[in-house]
N, C-alpha and C. Protein backbone atom coordinates (compact mmCIF):
# COMPACT_ATOMS: atom_id res chain seq x y z
N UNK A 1 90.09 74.36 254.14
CA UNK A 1 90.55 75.20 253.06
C UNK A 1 92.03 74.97 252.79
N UNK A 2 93.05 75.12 253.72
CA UNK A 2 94.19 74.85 254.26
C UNK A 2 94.33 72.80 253.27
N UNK A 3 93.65 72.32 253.51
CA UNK A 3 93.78 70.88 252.76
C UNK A 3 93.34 70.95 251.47
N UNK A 4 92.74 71.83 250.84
CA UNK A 4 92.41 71.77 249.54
C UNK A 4 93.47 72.48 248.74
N UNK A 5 94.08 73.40 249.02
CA UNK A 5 95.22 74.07 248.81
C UNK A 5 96.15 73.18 248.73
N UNK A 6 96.55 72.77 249.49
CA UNK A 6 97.41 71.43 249.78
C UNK A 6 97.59 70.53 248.77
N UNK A 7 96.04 69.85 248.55
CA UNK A 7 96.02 69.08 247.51
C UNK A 7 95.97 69.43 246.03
N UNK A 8 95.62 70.91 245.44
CA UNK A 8 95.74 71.18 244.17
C UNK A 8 96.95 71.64 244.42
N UNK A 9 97.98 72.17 244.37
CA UNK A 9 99.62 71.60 244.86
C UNK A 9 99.71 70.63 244.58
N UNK A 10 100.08 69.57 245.12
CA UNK A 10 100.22 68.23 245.45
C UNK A 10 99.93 67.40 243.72
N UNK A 11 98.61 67.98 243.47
CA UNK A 11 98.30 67.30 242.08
C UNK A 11 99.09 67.97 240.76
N UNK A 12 98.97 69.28 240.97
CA UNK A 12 99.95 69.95 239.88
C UNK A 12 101.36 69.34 239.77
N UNK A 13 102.11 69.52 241.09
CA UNK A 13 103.55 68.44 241.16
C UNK A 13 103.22 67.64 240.43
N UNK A 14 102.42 66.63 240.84
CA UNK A 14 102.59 65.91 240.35
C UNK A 14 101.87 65.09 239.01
N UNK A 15 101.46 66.20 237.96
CA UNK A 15 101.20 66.08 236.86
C UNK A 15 100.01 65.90 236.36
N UNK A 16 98.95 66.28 237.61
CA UNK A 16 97.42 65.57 237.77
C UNK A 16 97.37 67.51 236.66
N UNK A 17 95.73 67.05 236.13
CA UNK A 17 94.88 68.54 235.80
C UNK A 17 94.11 69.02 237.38
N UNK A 18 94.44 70.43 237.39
CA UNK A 18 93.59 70.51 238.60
C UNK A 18 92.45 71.22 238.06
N UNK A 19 92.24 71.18 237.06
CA UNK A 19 90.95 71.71 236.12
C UNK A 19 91.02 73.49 235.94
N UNK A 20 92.01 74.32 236.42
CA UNK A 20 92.54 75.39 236.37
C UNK A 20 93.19 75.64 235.28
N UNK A 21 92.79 76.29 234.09
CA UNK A 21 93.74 76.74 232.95
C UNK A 21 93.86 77.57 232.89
N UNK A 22 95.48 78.19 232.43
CA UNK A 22 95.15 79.41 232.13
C UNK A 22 96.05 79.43 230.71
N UNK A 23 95.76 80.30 230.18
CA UNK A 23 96.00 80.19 228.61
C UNK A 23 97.26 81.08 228.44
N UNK A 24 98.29 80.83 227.87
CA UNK A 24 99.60 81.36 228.02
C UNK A 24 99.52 82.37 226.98
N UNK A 25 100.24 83.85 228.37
CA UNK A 25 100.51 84.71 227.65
C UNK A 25 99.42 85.87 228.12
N UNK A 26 98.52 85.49 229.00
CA UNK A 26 97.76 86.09 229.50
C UNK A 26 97.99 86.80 230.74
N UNK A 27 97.64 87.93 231.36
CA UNK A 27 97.85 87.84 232.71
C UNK A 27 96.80 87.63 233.58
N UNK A 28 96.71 87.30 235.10
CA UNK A 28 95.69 87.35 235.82
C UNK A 28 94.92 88.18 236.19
N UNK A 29 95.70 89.28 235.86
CA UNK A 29 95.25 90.65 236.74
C UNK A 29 95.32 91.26 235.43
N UNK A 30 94.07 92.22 234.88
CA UNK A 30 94.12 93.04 233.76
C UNK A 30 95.12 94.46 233.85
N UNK A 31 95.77 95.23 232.78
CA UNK A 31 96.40 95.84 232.84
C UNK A 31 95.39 97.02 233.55
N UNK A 32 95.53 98.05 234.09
CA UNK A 32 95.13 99.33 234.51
C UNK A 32 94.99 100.26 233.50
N UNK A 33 96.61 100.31 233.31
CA UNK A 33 96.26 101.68 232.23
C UNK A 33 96.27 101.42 230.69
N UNK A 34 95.41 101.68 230.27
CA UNK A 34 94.59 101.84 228.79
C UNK A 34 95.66 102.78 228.15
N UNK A 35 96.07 104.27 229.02
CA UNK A 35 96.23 104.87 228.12
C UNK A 35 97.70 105.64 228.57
N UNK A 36 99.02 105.23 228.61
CA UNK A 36 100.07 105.26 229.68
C UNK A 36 100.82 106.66 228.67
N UNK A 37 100.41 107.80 228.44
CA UNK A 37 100.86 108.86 227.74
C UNK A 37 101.29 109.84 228.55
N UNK A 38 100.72 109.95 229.77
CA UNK A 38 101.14 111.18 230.49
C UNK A 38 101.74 110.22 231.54
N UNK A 39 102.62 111.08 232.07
CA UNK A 39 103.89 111.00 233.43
C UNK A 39 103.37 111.26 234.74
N UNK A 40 103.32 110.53 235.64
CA UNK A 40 102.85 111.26 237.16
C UNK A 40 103.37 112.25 237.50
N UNK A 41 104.45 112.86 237.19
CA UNK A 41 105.34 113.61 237.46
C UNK A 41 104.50 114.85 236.64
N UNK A 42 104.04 114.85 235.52
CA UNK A 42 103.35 115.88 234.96
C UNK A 42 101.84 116.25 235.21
N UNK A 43 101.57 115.07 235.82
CA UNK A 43 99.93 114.63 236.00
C UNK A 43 99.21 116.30 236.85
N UNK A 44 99.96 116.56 237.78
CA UNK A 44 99.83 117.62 238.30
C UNK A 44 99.25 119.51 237.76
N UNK A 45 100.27 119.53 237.22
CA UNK A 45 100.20 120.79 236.06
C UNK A 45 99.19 120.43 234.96
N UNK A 46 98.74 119.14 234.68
CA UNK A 46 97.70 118.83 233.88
C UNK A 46 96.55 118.82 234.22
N UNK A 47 96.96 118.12 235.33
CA UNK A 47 95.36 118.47 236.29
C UNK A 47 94.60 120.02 236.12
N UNK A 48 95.45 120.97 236.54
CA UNK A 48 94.98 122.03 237.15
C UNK A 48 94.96 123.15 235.79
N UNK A 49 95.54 122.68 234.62
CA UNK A 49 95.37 123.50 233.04
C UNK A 49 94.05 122.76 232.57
N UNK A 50 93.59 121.70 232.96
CA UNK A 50 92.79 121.20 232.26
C UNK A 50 91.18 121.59 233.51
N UNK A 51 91.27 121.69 234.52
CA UNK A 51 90.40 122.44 235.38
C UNK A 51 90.31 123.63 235.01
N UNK A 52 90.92 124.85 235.21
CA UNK A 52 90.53 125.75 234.40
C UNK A 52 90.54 125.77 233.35
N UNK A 53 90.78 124.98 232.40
CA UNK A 53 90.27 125.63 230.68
C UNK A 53 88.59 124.64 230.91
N UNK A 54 88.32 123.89 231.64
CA UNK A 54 86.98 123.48 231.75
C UNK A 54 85.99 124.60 232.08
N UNK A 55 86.18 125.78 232.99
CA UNK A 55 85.57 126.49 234.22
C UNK A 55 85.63 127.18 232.41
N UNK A 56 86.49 127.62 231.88
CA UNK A 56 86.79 128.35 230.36
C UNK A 56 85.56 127.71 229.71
N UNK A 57 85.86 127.06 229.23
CA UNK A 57 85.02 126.62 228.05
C UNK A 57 83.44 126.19 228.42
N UNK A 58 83.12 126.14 229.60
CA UNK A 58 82.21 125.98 229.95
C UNK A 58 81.54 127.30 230.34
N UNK A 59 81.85 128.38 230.77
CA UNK A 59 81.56 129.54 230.62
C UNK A 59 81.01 130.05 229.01
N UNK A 60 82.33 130.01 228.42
CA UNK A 60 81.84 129.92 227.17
C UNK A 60 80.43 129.68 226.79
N UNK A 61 80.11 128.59 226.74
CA UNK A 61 78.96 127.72 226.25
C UNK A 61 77.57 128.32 227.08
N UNK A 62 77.76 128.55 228.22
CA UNK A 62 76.58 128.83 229.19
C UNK A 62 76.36 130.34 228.62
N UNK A 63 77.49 131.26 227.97
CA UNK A 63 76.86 132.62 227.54
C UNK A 63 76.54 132.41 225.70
N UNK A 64 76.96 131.61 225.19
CA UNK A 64 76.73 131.49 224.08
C UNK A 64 77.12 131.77 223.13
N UNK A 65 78.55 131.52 223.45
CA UNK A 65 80.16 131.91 222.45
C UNK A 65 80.25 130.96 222.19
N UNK A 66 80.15 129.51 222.33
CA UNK A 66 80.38 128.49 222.04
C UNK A 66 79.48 127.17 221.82
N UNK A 67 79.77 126.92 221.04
CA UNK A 67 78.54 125.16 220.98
C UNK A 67 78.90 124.45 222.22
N UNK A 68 78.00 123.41 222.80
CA UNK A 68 78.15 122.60 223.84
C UNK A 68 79.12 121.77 223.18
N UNK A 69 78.95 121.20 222.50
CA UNK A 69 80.01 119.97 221.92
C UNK A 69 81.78 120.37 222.47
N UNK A 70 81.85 121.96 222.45
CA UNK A 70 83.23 122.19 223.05
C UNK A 70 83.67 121.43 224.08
N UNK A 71 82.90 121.37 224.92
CA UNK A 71 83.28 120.34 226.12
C UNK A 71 84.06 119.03 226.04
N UNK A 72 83.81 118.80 224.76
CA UNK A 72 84.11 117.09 224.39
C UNK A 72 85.38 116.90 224.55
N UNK A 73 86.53 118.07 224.31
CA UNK A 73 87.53 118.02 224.01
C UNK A 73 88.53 117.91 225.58
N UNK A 74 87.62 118.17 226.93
CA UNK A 74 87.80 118.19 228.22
C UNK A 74 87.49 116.91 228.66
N UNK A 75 86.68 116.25 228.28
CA UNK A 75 86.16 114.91 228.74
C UNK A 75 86.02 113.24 228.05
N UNK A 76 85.75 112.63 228.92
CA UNK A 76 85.51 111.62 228.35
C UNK A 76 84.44 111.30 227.24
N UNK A 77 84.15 110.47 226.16
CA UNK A 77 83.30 110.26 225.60
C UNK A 77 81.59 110.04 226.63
N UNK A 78 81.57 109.28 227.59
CA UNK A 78 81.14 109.02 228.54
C UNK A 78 80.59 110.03 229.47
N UNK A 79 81.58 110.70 229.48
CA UNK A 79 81.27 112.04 231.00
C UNK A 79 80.40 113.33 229.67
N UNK A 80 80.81 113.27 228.07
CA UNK A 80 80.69 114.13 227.37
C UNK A 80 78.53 114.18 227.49
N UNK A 81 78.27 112.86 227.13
CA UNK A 81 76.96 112.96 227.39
C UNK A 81 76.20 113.60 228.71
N UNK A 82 76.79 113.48 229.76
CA UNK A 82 76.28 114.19 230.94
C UNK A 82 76.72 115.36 230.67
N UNK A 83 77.37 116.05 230.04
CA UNK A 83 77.53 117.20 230.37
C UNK A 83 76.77 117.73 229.07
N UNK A 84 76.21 116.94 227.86
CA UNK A 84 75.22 117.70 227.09
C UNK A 84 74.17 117.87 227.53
N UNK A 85 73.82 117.13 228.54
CA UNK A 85 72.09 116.76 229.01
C UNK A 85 72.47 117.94 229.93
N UNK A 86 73.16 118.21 230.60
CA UNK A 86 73.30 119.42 231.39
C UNK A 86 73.31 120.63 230.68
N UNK A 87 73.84 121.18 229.65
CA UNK A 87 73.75 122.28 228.57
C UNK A 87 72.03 121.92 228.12
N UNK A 88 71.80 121.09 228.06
CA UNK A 88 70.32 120.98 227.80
C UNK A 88 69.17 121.47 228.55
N UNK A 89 69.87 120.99 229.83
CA UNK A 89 68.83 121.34 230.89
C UNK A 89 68.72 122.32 231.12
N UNK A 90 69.99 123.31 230.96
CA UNK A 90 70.22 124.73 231.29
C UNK A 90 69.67 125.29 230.35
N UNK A 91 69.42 125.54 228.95
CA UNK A 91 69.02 125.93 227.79
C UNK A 91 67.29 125.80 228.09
N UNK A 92 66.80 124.63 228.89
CA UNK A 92 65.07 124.35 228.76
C UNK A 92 64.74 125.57 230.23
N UNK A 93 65.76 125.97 231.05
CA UNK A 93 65.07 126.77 231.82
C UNK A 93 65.16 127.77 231.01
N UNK A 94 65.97 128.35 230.45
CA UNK A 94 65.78 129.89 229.80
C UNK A 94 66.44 130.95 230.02
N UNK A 95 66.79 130.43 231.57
CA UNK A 95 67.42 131.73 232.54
C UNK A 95 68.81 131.56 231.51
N UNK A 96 69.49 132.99 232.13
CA UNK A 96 70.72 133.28 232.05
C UNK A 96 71.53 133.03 233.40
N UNK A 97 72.41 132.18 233.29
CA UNK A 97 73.46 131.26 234.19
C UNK A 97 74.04 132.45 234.69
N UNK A 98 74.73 132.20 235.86
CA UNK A 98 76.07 132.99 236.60
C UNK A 98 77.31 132.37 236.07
N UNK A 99 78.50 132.41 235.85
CA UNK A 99 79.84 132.27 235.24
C UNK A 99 80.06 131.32 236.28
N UNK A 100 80.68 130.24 236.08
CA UNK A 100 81.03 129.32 236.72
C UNK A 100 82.46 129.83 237.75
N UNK A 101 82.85 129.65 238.71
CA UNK A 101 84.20 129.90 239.05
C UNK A 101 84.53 128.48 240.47
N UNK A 102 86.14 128.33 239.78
CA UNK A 102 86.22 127.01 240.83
C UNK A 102 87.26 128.08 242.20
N UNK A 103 86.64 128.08 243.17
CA UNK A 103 87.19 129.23 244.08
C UNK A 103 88.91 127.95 244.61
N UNK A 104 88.39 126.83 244.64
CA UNK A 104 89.76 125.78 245.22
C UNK A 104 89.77 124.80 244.70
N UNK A 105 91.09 123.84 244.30
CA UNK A 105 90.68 122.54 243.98
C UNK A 105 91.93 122.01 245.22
N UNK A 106 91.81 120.43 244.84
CA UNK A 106 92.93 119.78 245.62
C UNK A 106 93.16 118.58 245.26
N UNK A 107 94.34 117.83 245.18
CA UNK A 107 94.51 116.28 244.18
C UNK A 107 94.02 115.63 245.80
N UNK A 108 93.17 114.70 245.59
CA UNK A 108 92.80 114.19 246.86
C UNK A 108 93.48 113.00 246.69
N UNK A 109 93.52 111.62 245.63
CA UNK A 109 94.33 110.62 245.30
C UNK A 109 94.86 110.45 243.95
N UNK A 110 96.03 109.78 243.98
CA UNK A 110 96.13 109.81 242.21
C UNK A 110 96.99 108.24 242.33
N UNK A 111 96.27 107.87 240.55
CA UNK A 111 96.94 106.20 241.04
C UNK A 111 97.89 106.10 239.89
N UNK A 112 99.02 104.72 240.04
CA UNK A 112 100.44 105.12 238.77
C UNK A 112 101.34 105.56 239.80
N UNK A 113 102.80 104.46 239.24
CA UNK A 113 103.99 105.02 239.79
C UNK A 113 104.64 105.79 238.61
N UNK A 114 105.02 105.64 237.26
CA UNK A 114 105.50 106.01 236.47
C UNK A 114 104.29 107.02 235.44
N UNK A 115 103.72 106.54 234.85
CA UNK A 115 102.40 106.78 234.47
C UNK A 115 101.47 106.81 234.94
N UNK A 116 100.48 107.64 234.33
CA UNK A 116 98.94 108.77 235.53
C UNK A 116 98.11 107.30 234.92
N UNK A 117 97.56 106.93 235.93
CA UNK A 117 96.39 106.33 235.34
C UNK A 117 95.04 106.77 236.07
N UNK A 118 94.52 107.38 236.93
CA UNK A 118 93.47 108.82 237.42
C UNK A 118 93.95 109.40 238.63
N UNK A 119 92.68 110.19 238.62
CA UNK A 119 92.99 111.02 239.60
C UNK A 119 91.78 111.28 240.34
N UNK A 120 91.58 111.19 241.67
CA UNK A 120 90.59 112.11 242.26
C UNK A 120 90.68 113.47 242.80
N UNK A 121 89.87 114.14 242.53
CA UNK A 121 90.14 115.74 242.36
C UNK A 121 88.99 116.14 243.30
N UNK A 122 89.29 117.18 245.47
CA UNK A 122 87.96 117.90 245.22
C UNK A 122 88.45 119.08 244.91
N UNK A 123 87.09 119.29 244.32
CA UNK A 123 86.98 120.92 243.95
C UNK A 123 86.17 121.63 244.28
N UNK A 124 85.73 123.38 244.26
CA UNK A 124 84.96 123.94 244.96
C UNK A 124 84.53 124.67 243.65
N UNK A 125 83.21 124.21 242.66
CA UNK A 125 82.96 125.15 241.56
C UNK A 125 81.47 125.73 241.76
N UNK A 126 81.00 126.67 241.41
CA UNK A 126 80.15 126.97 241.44
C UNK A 126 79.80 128.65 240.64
N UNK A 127 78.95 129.58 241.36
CA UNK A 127 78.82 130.91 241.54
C UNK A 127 80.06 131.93 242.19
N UNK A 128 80.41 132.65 241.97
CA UNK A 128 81.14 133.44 242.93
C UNK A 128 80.80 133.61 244.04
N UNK A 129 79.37 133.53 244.71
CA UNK A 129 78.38 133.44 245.82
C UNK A 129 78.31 131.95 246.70
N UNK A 130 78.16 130.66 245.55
CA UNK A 130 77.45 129.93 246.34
C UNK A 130 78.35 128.70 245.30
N UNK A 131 79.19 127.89 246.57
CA UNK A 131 80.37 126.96 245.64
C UNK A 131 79.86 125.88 245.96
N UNK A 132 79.68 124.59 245.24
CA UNK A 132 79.84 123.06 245.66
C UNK A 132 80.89 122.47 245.86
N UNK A 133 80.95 121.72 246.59
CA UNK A 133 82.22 120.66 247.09
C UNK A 133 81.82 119.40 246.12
N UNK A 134 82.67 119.39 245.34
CA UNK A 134 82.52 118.14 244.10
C UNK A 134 83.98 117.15 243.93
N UNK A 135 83.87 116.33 243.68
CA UNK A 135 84.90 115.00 243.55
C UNK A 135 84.76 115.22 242.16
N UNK A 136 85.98 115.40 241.71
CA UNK A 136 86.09 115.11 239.86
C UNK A 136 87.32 113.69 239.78
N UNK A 137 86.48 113.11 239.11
CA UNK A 137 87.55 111.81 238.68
C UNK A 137 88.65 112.17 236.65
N UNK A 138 89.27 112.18 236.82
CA UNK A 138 90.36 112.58 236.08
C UNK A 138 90.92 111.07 235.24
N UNK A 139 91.50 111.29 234.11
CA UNK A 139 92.11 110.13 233.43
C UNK A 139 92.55 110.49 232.26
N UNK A 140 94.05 110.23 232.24
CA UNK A 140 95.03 110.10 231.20
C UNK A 140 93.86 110.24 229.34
N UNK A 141 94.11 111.04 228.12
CA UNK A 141 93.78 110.69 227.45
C UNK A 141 94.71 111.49 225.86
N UNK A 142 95.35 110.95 224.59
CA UNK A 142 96.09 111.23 224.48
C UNK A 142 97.47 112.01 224.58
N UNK A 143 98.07 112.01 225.49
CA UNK A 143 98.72 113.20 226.46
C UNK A 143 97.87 113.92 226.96
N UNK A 144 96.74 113.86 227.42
CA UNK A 144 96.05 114.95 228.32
C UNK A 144 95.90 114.38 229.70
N UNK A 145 95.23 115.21 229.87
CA UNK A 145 94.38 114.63 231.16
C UNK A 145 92.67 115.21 231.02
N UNK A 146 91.62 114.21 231.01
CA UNK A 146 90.61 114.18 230.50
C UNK A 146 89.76 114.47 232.00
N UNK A 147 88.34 114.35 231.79
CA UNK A 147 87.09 114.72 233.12
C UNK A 147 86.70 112.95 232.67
N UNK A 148 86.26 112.47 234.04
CA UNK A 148 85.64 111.07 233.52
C UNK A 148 83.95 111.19 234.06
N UNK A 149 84.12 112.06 235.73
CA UNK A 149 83.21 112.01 236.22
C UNK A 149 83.12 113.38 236.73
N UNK A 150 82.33 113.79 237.34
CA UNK A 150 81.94 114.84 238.75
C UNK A 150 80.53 114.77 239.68
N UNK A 151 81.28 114.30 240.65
CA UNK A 151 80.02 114.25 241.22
C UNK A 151 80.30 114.87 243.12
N UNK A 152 78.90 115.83 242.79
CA UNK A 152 78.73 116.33 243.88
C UNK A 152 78.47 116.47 245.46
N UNK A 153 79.33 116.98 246.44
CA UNK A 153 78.90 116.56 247.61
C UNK A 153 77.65 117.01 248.35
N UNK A 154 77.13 116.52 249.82
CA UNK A 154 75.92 116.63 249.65
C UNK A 154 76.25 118.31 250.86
N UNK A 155 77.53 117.46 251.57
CA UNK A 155 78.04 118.87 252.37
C UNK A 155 79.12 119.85 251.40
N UNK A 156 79.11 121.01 251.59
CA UNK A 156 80.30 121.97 251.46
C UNK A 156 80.76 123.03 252.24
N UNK A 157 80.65 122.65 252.89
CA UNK A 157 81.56 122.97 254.24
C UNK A 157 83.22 123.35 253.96
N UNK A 158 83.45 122.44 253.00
CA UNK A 158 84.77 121.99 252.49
C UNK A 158 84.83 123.73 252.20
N UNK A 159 84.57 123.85 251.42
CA UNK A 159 84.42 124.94 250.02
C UNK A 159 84.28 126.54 251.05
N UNK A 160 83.92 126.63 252.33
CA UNK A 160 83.46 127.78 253.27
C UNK A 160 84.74 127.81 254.07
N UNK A 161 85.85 127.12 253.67
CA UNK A 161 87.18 127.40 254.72
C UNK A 161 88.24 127.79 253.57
N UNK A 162 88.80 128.97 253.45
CA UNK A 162 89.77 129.63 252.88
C UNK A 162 91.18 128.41 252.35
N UNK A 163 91.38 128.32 251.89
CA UNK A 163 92.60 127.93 251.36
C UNK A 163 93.64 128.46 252.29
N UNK A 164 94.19 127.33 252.47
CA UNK A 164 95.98 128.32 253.62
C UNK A 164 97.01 128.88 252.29
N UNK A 165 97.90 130.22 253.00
CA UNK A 165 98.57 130.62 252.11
C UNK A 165 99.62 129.95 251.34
């Protein structure tokens, strides 16, 4: 490996094609962030306005103050369809829902030195009774901070230990 290295070196010096192009002006590595509007520095306080006005507006919708489509404005185009098929699903049982409440959240990673480019988020949402331990994936979207994903853990354990003061 060590000699093949060697030799495409060796041929570039010295003016050979090593059949490697790359087209100028390009980079190797694709950019990350799509959407560089929000500040890491703010990413924080965005996070956690945009978690509760979700637990908000999603309440909303489950009592029937609001159209599902509200959601859209919390999420991704992407994450927006899972969360209609979910207003759907909830609507084909019939029942009347319990109010959503997120009892804890916590920034678990966030990526970006200057600019947010996501975030992993757990959180504890559920019933006032009975919470899930869920991973929400987060991402920059015109100055906001948007929902991309959520997906649930299989333990919550997490969610049954108090928050320290």
């Amino acid at each position: 490996m060590r000699a093949t290295f060697i030799v495409v070196i060796a041929l570039s010096l010295a003016g050979c094609e090593t059949g490697l192009q790359v087209e100028p002006g390009l980079s190797a590595t694709p950019i990350a962030i799509a959407d560089a509007s929000v500040l890491v520095a703010d990413a924080e306080t965005l996070i956690e306005s945009t978690l509760d006005e979700y637990i908000f507006v999603t309440n909303r919708i489950v009592s029937g103050d609001t159209p599902a489509d509200a959601i859209n404005d919390l999420t991704t185009p992407e994450w927006a369809i899972e969360e209609a098929n979910g207003f759907l699903a909830l609507d084909a049982l019939g029942g009347k829902a319990e109010p959503v409440v997120m009892t804890r959240w916590q920034l678990t990673a966030m990526r970006g030195r200057h600019t947010f480019v996501d975030a992993l988020v757990s959180t504890c949402l559920g019933s006032a009774t009975v919470q899930t331990h869920a991973t929400v994936r987060m991402v920059p979207r015109d100055g906001a901070i948007v929902i991309d994903e959520i997906s649930p853990w299989e333990d919550s354990t997490w969610c049954a230990v108090l928050p320290l003061p």
